[in-house]
N, C-alpha and C. Protein backbone atom coordinates (compact mmCIF):
# COMPACT_ATOMS: atom_id res chain seq x y z
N UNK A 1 67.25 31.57 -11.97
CA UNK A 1 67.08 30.65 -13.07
C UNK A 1 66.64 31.45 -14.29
N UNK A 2 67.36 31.43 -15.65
CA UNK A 2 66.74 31.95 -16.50
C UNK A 2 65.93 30.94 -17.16
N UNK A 3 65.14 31.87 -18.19
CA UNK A 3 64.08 31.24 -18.79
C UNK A 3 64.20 31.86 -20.37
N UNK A 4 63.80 31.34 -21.44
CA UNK A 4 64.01 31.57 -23.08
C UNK A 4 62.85 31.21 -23.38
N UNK A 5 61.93 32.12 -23.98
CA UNK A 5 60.51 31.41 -25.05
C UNK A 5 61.10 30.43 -26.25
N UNK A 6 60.48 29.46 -26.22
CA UNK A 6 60.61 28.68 -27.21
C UNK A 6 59.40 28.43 -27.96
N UNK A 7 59.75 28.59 -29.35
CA UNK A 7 58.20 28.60 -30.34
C UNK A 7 58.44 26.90 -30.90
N UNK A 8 57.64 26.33 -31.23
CA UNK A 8 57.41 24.97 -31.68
C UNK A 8 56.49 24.83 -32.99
N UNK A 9 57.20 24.95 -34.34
CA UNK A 9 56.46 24.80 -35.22
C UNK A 9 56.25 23.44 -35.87
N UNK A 10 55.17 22.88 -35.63
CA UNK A 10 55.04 21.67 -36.28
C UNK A 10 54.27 21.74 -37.64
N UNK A 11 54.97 20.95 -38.42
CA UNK A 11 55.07 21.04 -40.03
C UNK A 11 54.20 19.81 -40.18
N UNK A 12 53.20 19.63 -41.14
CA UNK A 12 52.82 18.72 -41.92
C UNK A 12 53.16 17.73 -42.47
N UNK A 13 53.10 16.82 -42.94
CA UNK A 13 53.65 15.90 -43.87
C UNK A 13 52.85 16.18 -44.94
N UNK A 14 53.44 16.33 -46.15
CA UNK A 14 53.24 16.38 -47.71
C UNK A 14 53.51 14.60 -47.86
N UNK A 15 52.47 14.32 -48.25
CA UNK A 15 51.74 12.73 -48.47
C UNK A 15 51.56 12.78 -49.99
N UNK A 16 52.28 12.02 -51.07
CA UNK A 16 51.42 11.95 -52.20
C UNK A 16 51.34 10.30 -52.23
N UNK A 17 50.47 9.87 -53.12
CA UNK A 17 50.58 8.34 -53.40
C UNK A 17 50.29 8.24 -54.60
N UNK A 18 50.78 6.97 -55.44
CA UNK A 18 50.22 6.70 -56.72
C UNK A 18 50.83 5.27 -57.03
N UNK A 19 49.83 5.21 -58.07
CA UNK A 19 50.32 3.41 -58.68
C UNK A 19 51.26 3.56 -60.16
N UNK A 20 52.02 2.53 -59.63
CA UNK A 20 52.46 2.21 -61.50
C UNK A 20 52.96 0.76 -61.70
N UNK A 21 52.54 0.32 -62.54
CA UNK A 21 51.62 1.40 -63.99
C UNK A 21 50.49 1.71 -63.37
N UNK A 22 49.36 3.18 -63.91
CA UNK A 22 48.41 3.66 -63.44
C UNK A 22 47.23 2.69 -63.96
N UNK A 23 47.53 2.36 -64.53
CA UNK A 23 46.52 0.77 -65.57
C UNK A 23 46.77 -0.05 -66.09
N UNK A 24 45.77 -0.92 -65.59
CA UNK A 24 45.81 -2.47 -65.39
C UNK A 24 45.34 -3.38 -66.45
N UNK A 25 45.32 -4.15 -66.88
CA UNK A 25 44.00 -4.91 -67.86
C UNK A 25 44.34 -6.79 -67.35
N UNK A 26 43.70 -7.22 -67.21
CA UNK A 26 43.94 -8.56 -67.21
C UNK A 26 42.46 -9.49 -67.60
N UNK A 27 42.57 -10.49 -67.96
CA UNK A 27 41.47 -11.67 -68.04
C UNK A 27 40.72 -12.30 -66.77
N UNK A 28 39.87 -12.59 -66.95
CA UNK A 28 39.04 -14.03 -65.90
C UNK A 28 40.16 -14.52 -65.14
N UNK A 29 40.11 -14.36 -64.23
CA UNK A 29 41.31 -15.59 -63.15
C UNK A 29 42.52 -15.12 -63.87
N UNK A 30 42.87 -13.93 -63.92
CA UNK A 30 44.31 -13.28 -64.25
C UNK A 30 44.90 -12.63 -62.73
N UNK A 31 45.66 -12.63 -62.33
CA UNK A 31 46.43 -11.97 -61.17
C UNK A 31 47.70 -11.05 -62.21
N UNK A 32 47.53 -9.69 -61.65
CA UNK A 32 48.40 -8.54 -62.13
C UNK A 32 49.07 -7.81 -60.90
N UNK A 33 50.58 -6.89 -61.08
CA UNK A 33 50.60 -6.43 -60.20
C UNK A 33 50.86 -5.09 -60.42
N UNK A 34 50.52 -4.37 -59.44
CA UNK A 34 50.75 -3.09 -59.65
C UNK A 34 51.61 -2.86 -58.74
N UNK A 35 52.45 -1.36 -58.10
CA UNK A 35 53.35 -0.80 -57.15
C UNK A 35 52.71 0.12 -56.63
N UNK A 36 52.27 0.20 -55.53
CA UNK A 36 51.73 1.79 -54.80
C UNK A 36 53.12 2.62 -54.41
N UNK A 37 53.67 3.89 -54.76
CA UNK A 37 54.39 4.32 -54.63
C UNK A 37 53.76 5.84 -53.39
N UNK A 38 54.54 5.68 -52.17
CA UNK A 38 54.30 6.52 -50.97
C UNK A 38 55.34 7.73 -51.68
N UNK A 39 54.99 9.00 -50.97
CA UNK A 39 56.16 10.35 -50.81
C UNK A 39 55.88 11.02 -49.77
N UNK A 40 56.72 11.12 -48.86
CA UNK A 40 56.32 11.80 -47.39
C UNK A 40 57.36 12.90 -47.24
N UNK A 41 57.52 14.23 -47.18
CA UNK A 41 58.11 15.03 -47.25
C UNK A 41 57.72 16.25 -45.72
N UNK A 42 58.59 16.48 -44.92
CA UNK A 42 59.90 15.67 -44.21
C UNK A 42 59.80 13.89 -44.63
N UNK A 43 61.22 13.55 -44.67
CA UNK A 43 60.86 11.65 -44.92
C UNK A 43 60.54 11.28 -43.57
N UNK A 44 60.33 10.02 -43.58
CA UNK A 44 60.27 9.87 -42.25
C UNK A 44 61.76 9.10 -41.77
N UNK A 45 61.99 8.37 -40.45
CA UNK A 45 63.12 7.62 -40.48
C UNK A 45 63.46 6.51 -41.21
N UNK A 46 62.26 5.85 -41.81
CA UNK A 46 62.19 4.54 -42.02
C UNK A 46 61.04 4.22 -42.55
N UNK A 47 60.98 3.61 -43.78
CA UNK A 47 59.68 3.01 -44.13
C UNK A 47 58.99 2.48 -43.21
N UNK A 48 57.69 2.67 -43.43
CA UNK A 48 56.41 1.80 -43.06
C UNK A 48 55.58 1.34 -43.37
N UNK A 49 54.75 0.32 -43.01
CA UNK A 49 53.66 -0.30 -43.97
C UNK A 49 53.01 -0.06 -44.26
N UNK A 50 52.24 0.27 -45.71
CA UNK A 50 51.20 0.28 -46.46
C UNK A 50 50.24 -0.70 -46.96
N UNK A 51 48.98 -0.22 -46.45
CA UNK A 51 48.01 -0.84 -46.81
C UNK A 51 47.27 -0.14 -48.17
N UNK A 52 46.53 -1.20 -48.72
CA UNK A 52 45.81 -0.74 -49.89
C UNK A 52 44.32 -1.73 -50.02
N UNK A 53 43.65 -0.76 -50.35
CA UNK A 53 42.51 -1.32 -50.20
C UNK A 53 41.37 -0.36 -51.33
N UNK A 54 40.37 -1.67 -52.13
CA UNK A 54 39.35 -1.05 -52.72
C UNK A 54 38.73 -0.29 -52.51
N UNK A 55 37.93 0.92 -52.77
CA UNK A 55 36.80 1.99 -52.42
C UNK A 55 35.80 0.59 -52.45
N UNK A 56 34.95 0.84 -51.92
CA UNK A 56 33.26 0.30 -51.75
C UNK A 56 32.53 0.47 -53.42
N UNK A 57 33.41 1.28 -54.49
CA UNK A 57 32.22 1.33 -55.73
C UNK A 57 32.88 -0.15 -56.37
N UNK A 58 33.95 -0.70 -55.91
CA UNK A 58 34.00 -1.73 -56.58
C UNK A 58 33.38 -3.20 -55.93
N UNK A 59 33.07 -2.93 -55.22
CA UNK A 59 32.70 -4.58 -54.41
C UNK A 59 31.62 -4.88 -54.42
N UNK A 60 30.86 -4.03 -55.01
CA UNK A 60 29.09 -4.25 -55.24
C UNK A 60 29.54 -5.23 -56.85
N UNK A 61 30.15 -5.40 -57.46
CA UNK A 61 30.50 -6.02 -58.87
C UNK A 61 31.59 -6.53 -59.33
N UNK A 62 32.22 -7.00 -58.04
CA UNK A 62 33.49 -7.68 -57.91
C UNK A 62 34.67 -7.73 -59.52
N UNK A 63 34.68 -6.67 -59.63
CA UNK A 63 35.48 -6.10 -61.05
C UNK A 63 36.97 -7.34 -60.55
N UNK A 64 37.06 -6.53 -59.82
CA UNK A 64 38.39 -7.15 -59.19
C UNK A 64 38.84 -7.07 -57.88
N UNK A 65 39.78 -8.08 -57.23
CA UNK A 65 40.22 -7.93 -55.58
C UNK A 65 41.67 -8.03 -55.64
N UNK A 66 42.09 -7.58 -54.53
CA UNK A 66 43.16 -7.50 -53.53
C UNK A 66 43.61 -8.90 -53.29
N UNK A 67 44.66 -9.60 -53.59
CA UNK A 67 44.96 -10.78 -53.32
C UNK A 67 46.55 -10.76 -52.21
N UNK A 68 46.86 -9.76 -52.63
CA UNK A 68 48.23 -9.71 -51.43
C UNK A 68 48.97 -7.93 -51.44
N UNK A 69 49.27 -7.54 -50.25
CA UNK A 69 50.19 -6.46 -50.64
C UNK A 69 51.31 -6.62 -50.22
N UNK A 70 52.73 -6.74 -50.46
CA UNK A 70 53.71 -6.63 -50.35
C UNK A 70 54.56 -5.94 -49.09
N UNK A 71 55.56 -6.07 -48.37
CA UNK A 71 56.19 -5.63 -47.66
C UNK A 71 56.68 -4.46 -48.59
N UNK A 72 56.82 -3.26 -47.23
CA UNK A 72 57.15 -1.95 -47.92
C UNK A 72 58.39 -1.60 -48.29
N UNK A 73 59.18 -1.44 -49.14
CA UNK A 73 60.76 -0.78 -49.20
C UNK A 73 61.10 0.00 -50.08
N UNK A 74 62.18 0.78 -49.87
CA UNK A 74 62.53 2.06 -50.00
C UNK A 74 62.82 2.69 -48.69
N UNK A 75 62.92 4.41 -48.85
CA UNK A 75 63.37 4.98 -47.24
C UNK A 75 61.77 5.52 -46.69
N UNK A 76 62.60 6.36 -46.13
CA UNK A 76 61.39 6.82 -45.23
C UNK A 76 60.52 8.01 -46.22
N UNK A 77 61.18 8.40 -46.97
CA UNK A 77 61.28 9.58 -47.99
C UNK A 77 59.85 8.86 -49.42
N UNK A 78 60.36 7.80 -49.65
CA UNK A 78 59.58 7.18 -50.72
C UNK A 78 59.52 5.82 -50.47
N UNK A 79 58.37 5.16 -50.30
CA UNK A 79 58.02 3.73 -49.59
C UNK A 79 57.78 3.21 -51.17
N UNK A 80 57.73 2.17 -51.21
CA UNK A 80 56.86 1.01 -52.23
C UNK A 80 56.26 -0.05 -51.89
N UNK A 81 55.07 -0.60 -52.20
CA UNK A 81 55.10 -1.97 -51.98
C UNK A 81 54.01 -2.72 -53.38
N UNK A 82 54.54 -3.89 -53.33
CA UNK A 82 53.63 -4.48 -54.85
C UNK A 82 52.19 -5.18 -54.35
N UNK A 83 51.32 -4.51 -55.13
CA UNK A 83 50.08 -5.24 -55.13
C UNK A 83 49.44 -6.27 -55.70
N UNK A 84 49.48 -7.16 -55.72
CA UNK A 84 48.80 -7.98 -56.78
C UNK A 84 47.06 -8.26 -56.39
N UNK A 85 46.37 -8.13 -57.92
CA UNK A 85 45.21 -7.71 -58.02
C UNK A 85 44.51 -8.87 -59.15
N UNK A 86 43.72 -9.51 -58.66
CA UNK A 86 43.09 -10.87 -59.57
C UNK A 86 41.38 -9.83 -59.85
N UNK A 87 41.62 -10.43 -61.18
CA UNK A 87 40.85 -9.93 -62.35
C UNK A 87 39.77 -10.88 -62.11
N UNK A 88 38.10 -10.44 -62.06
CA UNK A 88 37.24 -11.40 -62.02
C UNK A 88 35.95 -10.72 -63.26
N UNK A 89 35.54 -11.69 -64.32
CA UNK A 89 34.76 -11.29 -65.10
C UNK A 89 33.37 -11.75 -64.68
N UNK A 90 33.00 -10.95 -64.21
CA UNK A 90 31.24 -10.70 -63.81
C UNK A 90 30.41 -11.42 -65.16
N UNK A 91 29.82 -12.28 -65.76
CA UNK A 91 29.23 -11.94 -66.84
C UNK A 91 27.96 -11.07 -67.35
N UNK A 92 27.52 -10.90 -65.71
CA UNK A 92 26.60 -9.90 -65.40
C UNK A 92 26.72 -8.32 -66.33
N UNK A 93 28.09 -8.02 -66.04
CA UNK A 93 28.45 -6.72 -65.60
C UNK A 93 28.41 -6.46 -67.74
N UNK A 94 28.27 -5.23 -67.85
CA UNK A 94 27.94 -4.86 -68.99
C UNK A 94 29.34 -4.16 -69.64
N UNK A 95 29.75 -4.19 -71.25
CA UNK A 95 30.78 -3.97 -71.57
C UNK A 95 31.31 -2.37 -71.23
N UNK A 96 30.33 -1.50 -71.13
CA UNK A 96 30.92 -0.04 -70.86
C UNK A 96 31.14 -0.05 -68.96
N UNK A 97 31.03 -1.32 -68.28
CA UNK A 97 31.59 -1.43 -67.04
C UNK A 97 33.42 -2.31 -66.51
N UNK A 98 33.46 -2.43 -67.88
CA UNK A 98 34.41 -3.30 -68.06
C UNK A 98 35.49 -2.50 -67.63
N UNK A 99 35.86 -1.31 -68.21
CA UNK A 99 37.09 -0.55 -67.90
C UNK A 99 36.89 0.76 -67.09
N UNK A 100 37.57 0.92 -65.97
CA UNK A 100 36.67 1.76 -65.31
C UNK A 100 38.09 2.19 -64.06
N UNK A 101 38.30 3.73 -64.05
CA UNK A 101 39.30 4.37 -63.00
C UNK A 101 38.68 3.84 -61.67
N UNK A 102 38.99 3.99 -60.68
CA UNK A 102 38.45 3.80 -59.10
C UNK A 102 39.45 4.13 -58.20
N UNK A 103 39.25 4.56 -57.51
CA UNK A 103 40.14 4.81 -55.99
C UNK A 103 40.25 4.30 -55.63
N UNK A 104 41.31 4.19 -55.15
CA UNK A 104 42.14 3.53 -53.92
C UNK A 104 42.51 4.14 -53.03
N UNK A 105 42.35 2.89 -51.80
CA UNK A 105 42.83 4.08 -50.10
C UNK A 105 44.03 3.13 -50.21
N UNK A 106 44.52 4.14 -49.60
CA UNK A 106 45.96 3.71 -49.23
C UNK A 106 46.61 4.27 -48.08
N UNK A 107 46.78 3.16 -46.78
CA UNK A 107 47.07 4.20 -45.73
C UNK A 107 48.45 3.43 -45.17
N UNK A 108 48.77 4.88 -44.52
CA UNK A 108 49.97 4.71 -44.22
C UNK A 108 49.98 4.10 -42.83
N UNK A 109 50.97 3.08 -42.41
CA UNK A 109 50.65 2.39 -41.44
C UNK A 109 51.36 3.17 -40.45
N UNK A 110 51.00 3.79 -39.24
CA UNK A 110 52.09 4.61 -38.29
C UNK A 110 52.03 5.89 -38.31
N UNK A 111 51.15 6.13 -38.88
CA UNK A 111 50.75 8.05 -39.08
C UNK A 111 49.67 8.25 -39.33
N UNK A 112 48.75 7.10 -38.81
CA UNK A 112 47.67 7.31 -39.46
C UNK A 112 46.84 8.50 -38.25
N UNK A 113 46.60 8.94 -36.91
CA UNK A 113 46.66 9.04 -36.27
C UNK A 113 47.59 10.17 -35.67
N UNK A 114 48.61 10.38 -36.82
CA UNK A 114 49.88 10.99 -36.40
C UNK A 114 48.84 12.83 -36.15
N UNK A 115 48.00 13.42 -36.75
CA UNK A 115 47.67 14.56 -36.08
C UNK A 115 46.30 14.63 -35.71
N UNK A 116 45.02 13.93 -37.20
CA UNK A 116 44.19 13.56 -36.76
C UNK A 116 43.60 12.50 -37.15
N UNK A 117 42.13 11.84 -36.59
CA UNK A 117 42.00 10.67 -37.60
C UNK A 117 41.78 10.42 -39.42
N UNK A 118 42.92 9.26 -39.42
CA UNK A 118 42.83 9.33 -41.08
C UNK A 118 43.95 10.10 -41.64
N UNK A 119 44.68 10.87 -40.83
CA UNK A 119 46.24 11.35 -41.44
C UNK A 119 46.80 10.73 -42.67
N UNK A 120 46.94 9.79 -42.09
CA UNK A 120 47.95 8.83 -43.20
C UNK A 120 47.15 8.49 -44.52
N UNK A 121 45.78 8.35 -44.06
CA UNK A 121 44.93 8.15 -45.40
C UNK A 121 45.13 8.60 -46.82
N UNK A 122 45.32 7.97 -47.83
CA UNK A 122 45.38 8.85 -49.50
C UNK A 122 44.63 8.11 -50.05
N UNK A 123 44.12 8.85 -51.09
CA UNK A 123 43.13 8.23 -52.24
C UNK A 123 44.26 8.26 -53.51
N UNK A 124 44.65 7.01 -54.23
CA UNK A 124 44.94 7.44 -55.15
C UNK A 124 44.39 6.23 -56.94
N UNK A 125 44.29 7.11 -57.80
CA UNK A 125 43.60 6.76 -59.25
C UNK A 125 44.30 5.35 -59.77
N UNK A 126 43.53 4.24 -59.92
CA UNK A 126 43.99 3.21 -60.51
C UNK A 126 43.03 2.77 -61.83
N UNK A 127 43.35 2.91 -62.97
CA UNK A 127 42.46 2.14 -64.20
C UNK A 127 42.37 0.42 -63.68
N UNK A 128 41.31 0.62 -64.10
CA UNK A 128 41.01 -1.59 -64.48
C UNK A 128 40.80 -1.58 -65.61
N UNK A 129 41.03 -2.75 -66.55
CA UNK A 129 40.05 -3.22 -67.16
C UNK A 129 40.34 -4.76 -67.50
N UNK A 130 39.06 -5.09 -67.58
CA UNK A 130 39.01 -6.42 -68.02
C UNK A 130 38.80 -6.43 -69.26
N UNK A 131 39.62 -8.20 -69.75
CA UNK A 131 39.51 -8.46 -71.05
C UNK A 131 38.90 -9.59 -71.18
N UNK A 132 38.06 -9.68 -72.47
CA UNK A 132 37.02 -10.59 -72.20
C UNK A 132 37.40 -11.49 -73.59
């Protein structure tokens, strides 16, 4: 019986994410939407679902929430899905809190796991601001 070494290089996924538009502005009881745009390089076969979700610096002052995310489409290569995001004016909250970058997680549904925990995970930059 012969036998052949075989080497097995497993490659990474190059993950970027981002929104557009990168900023938002809306009023009191305004709903806006944004697009989280995935890039996975190898693609994969087939889109998959993306989740999106606030960092924790926004929910102490409910700037704004997550009201729906969208089914994902595009290929496996570049996903999309639309976010829509309702605007809430704190009257608490002070005018130099009004407009303000924050992170976003955004994970990929199906890879999250794929080497270790949190793979799929991305942070990516979204402006708010509210208009008063």
């Amino acid at each position: 019986m012969a036998s052949a070494l075989v080497t097995i290089d497993v490659r990474r996924l190059a993950i970027t994410t981002r929104f557009e538009p990168a900023s938002v502005s809306g009023r009191d009881g305004e709903t806006k939407r944004v697009t989280v745009v995935v890039t996975i390089d190898p693609p994969l076969e087939a889109p998959v679902e993306l989740r999106v979700y606030f960092s924790n610096e926004l929910s102490k002052d409910s700037l704004a929430e997550i009201v729906n995310v969208g089914p994902s489409r595009g290929d496996g290569g570049t996903m999309m899905a639309d976010v829509d995001i309702l605007f809430n004016d704190n009257p608490t909250l002070p005018e130099d809190l009004l407009l303000r970058t924050v992170s976003m997680s955004v994970h990929v549904v199906g890879i999250r796991e794929y080497r270790t925990p949190g793979y799929g995970d991305r942070w990516a930059p979204l402006e708010l601001r509210v208009i008063r």
